[in-house]
C-alpha atoms as a PDB file:
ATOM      1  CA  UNK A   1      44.933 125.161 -13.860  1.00  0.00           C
ATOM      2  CA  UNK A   2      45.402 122.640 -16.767  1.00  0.00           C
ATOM      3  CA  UNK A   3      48.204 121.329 -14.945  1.00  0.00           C
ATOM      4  CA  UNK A   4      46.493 120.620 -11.323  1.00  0.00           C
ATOM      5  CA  UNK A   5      43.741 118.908 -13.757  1.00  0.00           C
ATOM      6  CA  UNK A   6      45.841 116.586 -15.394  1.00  0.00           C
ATOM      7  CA  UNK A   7      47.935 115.750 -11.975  1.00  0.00           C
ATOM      8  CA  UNK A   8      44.094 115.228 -10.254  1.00  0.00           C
ATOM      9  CA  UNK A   9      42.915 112.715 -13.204  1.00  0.00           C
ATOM     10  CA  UNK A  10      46.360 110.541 -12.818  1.00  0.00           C
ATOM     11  CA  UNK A  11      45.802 110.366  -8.998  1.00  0.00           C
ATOM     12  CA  UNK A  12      42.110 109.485  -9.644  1.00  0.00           C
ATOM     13  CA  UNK A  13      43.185 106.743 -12.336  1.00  0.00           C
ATOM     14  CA  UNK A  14      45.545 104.898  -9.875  1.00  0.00           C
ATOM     15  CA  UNK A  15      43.526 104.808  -6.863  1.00  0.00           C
ATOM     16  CA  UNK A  16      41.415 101.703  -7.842  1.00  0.00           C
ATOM     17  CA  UNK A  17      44.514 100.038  -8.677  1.00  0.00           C
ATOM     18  CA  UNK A  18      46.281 101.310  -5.679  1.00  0.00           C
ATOM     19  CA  UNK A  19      43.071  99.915  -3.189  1.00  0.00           C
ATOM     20  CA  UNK A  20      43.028  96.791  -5.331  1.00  0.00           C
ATOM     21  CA  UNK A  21      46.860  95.996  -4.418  1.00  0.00           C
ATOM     22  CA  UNK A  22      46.259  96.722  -0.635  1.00  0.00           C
ATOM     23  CA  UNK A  23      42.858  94.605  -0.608  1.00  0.00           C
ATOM     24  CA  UNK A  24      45.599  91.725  -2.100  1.00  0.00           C
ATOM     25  CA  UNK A  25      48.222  92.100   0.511  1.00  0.00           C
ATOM     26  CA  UNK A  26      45.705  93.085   3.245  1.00  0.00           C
ATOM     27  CA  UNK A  27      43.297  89.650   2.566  1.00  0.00           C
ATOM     28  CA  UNK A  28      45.836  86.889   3.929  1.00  0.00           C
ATOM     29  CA  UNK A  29      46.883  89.211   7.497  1.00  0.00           C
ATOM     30  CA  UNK A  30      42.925  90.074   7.700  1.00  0.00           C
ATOM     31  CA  UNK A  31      42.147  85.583   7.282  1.00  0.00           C
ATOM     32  CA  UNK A  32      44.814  84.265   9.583  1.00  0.00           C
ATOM     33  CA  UNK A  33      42.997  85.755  12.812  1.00  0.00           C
ATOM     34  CA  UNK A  34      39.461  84.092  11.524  1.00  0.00           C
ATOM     35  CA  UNK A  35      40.905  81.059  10.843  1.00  0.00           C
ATOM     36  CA  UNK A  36      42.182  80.998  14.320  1.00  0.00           C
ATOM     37  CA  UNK A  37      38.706  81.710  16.144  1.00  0.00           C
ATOM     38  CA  UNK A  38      37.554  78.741  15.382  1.00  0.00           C
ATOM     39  CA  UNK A  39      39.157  77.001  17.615  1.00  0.00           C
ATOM     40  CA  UNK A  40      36.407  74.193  18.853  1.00  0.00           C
ATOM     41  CA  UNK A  41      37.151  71.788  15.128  1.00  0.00           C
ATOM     42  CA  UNK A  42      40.231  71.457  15.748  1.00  0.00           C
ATOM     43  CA  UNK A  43      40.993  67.230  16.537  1.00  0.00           C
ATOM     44  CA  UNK A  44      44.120  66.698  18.533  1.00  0.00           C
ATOM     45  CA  UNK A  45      45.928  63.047  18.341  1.00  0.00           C
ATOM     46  CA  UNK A  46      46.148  61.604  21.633  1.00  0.00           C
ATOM     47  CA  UNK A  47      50.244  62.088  23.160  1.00  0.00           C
ATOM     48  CA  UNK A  48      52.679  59.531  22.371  1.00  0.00           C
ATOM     49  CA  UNK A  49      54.879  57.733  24.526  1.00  0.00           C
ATOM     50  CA  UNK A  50      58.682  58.927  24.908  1.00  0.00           C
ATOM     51  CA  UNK A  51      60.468  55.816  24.279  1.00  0.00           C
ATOM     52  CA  UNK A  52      63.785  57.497  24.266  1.00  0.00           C
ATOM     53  CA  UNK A  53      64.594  56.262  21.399  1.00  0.00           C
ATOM     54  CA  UNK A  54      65.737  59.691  19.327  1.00  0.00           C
ATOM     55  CA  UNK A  55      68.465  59.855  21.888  1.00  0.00           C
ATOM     56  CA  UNK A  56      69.971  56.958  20.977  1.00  0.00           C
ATOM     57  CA  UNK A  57      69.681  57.738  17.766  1.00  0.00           C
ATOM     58  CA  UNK A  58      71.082  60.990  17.946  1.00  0.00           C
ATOM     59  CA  UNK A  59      74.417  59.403  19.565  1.00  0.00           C
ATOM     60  CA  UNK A  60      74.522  56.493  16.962  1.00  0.00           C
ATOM     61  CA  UNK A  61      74.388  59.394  14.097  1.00  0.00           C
ATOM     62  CA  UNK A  62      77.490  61.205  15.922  1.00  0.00           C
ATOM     63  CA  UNK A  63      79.743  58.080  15.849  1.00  0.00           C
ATOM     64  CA  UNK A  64      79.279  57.014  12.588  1.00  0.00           C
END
């Protein structure tokens, strides 16, 4: 019975520490789909032009 005691105690000591590592992982999965509800402050910059110039870029890179 002494031993089923002792066994009990250790799995009662490392149960705090074991909930207080899976609140630590848990807390950025749990955030990301709060941050993401809000949805309405977000500012989007008006769409550029495509001036075509990364194309020519991209073929002036190759050459040299």
């Amino acid at each position: 019975m002494n031993r089923i005691a002792a066994n009990t105690l250790k799995t009662l000591r490392l149960l705090p520490r074991a909930a207080l590592i899976l609140i630590v992982l848990a807390a950025p999965v749990l955030a990301v789909p709060m941050m993401r509800a809000d949805a309405g402050s977000t500012i989007e910059a008006p769409a550029l032009r495509k001036s075509g110039v990364g194309f020519v870029l991209l073929v002036s890179l190759q050459r040299g």
